[in-house]
Protein backbone atom coordinates (compact mmCIF):
# COMPACT_ATOMS: atom_id res chain seq x y z
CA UNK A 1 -13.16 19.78 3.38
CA UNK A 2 -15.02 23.02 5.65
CA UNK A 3 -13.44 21.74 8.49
CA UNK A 4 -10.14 21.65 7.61
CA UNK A 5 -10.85 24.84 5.57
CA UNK A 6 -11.78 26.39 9.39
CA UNK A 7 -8.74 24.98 10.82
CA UNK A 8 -6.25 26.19 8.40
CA UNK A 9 -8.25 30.01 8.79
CA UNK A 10 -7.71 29.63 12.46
CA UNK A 11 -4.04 28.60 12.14
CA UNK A 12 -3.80 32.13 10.35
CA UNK A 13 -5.50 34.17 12.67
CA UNK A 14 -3.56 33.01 15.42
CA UNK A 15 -0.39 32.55 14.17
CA UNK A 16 1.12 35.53 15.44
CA UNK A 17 -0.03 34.13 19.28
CA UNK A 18 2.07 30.82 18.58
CA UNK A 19 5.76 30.36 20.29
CA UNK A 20 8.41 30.44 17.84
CA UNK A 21 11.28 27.73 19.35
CA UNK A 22 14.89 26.49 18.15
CA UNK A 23 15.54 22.66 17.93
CA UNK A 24 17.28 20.59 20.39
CA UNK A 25 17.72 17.69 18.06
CA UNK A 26 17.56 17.53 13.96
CA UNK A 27 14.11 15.71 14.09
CA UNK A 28 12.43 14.24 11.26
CA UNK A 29 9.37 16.32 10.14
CA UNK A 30 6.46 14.19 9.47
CA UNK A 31 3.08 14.96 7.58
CA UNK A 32 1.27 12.90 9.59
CA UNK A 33 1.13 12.45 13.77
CA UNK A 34 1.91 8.72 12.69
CA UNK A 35 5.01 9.53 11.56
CA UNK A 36 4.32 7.51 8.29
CA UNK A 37 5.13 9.77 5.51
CA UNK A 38 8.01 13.17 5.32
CA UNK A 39 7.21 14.81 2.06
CA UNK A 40 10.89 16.06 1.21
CA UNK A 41 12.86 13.95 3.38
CA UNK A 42 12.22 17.24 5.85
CA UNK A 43 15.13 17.49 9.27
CA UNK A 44 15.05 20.01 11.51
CA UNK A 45 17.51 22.60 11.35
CA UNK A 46 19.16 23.61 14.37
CA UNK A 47 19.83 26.99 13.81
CA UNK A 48 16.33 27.88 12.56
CA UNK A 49 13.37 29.05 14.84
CA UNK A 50 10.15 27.24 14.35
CA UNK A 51 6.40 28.08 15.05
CA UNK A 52 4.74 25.99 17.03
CA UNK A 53 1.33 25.45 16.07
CA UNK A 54 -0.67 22.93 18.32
CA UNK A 55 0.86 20.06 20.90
CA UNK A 56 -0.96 16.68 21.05
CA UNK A 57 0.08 13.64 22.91
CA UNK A 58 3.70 14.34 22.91
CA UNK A 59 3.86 16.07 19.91
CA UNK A 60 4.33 19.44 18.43
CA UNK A 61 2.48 20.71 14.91
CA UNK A 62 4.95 23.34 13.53
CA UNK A 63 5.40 25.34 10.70
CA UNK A 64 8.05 24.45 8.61
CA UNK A 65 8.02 27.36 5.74
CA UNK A 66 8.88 27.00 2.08
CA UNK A 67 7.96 23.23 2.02
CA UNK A 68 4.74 21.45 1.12
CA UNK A 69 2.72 20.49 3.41
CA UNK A 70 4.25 23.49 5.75
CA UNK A 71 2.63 22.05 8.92
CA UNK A 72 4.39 18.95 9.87
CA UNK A 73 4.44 16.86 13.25
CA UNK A 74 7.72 16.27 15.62
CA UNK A 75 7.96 14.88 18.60
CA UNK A 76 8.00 17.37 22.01
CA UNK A 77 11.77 16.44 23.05
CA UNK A 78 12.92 18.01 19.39
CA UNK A 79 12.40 21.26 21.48
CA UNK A 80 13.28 23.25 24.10
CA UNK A 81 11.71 26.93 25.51
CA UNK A 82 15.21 28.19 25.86
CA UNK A 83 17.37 28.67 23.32
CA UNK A 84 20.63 26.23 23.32
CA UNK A 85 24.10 27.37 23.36
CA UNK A 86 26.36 27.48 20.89
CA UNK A 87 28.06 24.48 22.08
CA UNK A 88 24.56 22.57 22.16
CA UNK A 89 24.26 23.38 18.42
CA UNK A 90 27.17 22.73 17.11
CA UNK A 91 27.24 19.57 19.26
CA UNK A 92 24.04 18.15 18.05
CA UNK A 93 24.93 19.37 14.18
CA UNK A 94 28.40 16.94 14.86
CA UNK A 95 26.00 13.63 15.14
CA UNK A 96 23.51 14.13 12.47
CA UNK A 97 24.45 11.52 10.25
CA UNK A 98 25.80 9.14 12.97
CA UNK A 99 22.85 8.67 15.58
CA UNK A 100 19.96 8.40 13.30
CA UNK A 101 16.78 9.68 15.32
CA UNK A 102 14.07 7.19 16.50
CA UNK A 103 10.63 8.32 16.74
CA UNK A 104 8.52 6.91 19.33
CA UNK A 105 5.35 7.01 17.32
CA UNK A 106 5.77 4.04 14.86
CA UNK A 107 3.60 1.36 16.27
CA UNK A 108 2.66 0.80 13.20
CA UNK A 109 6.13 -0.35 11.86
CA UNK A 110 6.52 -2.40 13.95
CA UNK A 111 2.65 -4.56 14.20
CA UNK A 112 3.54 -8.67 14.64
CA UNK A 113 0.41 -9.34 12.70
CA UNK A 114 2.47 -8.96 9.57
CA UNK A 115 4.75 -11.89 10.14
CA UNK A 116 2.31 -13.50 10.38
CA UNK A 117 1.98 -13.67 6.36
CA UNK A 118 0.21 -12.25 3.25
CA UNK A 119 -2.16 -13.39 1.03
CA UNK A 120 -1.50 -12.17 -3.22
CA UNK A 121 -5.02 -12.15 -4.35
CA UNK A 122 -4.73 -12.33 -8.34
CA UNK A 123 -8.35 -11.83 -10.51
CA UNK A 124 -8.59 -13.06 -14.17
CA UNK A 125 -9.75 -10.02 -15.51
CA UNK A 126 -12.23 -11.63 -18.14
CA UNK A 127 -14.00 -13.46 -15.73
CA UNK A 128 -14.35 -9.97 -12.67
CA UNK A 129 -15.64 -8.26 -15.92
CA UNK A 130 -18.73 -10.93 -16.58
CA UNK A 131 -20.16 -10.05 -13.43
CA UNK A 132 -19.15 -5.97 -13.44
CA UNK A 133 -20.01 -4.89 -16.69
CA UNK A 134 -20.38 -1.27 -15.77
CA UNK A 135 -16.73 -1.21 -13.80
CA UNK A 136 -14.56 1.82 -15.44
CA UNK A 137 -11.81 -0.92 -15.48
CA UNK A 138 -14.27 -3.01 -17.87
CA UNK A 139 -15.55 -0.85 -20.24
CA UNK A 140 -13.94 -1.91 -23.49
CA UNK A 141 -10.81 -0.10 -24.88
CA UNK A 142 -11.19 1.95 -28.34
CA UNK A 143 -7.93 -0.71 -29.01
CA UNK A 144 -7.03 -3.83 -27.87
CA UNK A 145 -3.19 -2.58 -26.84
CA UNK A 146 -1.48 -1.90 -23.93
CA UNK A 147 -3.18 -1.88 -20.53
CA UNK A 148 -6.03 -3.62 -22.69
CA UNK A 149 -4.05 -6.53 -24.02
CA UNK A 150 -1.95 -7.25 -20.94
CA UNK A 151 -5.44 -7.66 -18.50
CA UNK A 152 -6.83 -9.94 -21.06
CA UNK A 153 -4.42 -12.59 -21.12
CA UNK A 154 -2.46 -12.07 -17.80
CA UNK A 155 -4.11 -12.34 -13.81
CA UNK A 156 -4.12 -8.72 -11.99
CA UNK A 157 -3.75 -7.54 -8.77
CA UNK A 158 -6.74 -7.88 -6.48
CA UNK A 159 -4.86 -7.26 -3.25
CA UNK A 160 -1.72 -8.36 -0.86
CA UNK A 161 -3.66 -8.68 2.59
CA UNK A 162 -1.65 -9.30 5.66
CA UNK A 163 -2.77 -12.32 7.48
CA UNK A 164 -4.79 -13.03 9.58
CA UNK A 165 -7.46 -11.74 7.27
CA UNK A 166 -8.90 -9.84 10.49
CA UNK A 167 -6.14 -7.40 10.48
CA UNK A 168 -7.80 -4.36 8.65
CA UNK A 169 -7.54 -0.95 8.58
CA UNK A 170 -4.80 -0.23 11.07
CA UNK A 171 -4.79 3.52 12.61
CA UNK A 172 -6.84 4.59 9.76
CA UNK A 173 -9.46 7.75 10.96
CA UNK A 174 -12.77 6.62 11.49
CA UNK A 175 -14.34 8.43 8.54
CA UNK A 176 -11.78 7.07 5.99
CA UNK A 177 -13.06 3.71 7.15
CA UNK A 178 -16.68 4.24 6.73
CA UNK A 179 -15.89 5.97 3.47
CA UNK A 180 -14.17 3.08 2.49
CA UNK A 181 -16.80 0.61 3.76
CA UNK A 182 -19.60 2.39 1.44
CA UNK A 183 -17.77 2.26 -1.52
CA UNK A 184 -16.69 5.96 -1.65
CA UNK A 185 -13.05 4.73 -2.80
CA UNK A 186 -12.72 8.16 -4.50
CA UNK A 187 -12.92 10.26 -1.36
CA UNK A 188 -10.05 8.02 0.68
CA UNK A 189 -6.47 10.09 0.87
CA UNK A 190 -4.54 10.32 -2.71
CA UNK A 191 -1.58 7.81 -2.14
CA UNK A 192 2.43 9.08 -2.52
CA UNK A 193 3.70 6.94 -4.84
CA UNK A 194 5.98 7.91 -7.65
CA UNK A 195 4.65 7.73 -11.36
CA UNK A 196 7.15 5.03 -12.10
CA UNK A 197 5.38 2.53 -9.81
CA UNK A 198 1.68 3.92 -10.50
CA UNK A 199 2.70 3.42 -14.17
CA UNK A 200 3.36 -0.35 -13.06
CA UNK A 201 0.18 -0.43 -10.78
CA UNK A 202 -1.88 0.86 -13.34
CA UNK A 203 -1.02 -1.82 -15.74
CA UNK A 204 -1.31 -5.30 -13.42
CA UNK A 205 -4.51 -3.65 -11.43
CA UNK A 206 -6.74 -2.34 -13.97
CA UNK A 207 -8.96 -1.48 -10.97
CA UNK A 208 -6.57 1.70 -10.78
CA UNK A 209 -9.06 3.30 -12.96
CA UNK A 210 -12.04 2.67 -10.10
CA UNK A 211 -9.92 3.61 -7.20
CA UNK A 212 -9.22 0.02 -6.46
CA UNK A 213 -5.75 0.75 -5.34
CA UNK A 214 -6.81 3.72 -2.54
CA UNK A 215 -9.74 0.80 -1.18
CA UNK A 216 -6.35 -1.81 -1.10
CA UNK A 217 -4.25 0.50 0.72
CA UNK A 218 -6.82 1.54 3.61
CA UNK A 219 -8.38 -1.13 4.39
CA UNK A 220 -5.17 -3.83 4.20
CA UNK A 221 -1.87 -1.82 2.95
CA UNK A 222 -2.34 0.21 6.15
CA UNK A 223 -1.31 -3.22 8.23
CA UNK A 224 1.39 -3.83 5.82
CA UNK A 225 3.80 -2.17 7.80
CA UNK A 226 5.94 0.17 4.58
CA UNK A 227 4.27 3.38 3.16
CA UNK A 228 2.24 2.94 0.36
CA UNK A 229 5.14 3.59 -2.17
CA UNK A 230 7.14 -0.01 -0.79
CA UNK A 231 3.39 -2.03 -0.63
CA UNK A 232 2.79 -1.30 -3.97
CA UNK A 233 6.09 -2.10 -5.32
CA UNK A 234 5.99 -5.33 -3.03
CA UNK A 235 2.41 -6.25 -4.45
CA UNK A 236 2.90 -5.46 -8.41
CA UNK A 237 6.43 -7.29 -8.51
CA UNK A 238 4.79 -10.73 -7.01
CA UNK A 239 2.05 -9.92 -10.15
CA UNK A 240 4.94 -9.79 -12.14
CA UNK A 241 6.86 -12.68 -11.01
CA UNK A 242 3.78 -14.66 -11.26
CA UNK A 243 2.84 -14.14 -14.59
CA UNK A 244 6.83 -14.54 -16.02
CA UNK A 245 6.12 -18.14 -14.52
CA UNK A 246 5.08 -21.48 -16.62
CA UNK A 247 1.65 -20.48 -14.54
CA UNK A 248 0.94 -17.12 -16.05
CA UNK A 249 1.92 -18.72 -19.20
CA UNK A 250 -0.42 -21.65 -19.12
CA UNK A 251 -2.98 -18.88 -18.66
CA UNK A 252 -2.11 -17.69 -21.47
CA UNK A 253 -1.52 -19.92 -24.01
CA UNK A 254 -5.29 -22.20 -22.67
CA UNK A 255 -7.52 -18.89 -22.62
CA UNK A 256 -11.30 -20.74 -23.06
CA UNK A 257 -9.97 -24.12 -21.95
CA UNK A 258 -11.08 -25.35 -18.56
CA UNK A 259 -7.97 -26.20 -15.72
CA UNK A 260 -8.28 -28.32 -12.79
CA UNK A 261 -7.00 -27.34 -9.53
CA UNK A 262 -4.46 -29.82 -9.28
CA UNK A 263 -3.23 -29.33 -12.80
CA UNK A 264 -2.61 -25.55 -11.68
CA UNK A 265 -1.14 -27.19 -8.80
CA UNK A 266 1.48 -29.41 -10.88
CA UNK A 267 2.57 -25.94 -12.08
CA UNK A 268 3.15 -23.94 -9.21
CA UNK A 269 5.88 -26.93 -8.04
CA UNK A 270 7.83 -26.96 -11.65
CA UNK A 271 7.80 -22.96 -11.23
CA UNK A 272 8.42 -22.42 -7.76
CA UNK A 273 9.58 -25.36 -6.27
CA UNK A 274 8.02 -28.60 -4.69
CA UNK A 275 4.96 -27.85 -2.39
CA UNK A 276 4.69 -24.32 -3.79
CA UNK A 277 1.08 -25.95 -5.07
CA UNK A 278 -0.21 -26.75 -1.57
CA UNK A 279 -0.39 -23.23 -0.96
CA UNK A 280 -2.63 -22.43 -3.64
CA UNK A 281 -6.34 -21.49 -3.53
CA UNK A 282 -8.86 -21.58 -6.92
CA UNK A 283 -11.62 -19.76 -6.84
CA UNK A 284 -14.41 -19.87 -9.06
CA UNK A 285 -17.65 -18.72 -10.10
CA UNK A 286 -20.48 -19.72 -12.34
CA UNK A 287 -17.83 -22.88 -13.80
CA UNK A 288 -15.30 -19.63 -14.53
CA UNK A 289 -11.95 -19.24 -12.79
CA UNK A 290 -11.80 -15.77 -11.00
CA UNK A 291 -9.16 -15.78 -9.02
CA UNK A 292 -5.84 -17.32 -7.91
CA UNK A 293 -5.01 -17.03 -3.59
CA UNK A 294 -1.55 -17.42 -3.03
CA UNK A 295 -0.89 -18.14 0.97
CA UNK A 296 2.51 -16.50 1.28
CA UNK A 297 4.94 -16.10 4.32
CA UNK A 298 6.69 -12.64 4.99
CA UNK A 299 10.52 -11.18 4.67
CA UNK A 300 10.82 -11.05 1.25
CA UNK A 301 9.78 -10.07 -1.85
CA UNK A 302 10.99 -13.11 -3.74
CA UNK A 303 7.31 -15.55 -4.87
CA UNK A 304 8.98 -18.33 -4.47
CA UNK A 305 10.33 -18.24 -0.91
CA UNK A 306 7.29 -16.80 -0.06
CA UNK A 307 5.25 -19.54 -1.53
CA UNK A 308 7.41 -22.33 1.05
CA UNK A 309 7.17 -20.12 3.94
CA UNK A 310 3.09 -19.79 3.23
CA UNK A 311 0.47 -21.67 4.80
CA UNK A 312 -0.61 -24.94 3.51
CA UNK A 313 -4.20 -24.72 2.09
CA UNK A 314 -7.77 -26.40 0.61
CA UNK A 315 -9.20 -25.34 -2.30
CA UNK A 316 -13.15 -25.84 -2.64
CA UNK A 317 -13.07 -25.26 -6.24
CA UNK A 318 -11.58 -27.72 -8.28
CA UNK A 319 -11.43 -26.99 -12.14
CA UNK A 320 -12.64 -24.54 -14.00
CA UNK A 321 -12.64 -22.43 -17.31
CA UNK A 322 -10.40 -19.87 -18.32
CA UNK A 323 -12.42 -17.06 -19.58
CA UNK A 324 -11.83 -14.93 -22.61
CA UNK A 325 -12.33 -11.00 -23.52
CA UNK A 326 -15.95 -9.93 -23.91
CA UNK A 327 -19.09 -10.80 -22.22
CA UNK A 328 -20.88 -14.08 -22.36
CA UNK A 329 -18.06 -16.21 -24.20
């Protein structure tokens, strides 16, 4: 935090030193040299003058006042050092709308490791909690209801990882990643997502309350290829879809009963389709069931067509118990 502290002081102090310049071309401002996020759905406007703050590999930082963040990156060719005519301006102004602007700097949009597939990681709650007893997302609620009652009889969201399970952190800063790598989830980047789908999140990942979802997002969202707002909404409507299936409901309704593998299997094909099984890992620990690992394909957001475009896979566990609330049941 001092050194952005120092930066922002020195942005001040020198402000009145910086070139003020009017647009060539009603850019997209972006928060981020990435060009992943514009808080505000910010354009140039071609009749303004702007500040320019820094230039960095092709890009400008301006100062875009009245919105928030004010300092926003653009690419070099949005500007000129002479002013445009009148002509230019009210040329340019004509084909906003029609020629939408494409930004050089989104690699990340664009990385062919995310065809390659996903993997929906889904916990059974009950079971994660056994071995983290001291896990915010485990402590037990003053009433059963709610968030409470849903994680107790439904899987959660561990994670949607884009395959192969190698592709990590993509342009994440090198100190988010060590962060992230000790555990200090509550110091990675506060994610823009509305509070309709954090509302959602909250609910199927009860690891919300631990940070889970900023760990997720770094270290695997980042590869995803959307902003954080679309991965989320991808990942918690898969949750969803699985447990509205005869799968989620078996859970359910067999809570302390132990499941084999192929039985689980049996009802991924009558929910999803035949073969939807084969793409199914169990996982297990201590004779529980912890998790479920869907092997899913990409381009869409529908669980079943991902399931038959998903890789087929082995399971080394093979049955199982399906653990209830509280410790040591």
């Amino acid at each position: 935090m001092f050194r952005y502290f120092i930066f922002s002081v020195f942005l001040l102090v020198s402000l009145s030193a910086r070139q003020e310049l009017h647009p060539v071309k009603a850019c997209p401002a972006f928060n981020n040299m990435k060009h992943t996020k514009n808080s505000h759905n910010v354009i140039l406007d071609l009749s303004k003058k702007y500040t320019i703050l820094d230039h960095h590999k092709g890009q400008n930082l301006i100062l875009v006042k009245g919105e928030q963040p004010a300092q926003r990156w653009v690419d070099e060719a949005c500007f000129s050092k002479s002013l445009p005519s009148q002509n230019a301006v009210d040329e340019a102004i004509a084909k906003i709308g029609k020629e939408p602007y494409k930004a050089p700097h989104t690699k990340k949009y664009e990385n062919k490791d995310v065809l390659q597939g996903n993997l929906l990681a889904l916990s059974w709650h009950n079971a994660f909690c056994e071995t983290h007893r001291n896990r915010k997302e485990c402590r037990k609620p003053s009433l059963s209801v709610g968030k409470g009652k849903y994680r107790q009889k439904h899987f959660v969201l561990h994670g949607l990882w884009p395959q192969p399970r190698s592709n990590v952190y993509c342009n994440v800063e090198k100190d988010f990643v060590n962060a992230d790598k000790h555990g200090q989830w509550r110091d990675l980047p506060c994610l823009a997502m509305d509070d309709e789908i954090e509302e959602r999140l909250d609910k199927v990942m009860p690891g919300f309350a631990s940070d889970l979802h900023k760990h997720e997002w770094v270290k695997h969202g980042t590869c995803y290829g959307t902003d954080p707002q679309t991965y989320f909404e991808d990942a918690v409507s898969l949750v969803e879809q699985f447990n509205d299936s005869k799968v989620g409901d078996y859970f359910s309704k067999n809570i302390g009963k132990e499941v084999t593998l192929k039985q689980i299997r049996h009802l991924f094909d009558r929910s999803f389709g035949v073969g939807a099984g084969k793409r199914v890992e169990m996982k297990c620990k201590k004779g529980l069931v912890t998790e479920l690992w869907l092997h899913l394909g990409s381009g869409s957001v529908d669980l079943r067509t991902l399931l038959h475009s998903g890789k087929q896979v082995h399971s080394r566990c093979q049955k199982g118990r399906i653990d209830r609330a509280g410790y040591g049941r």
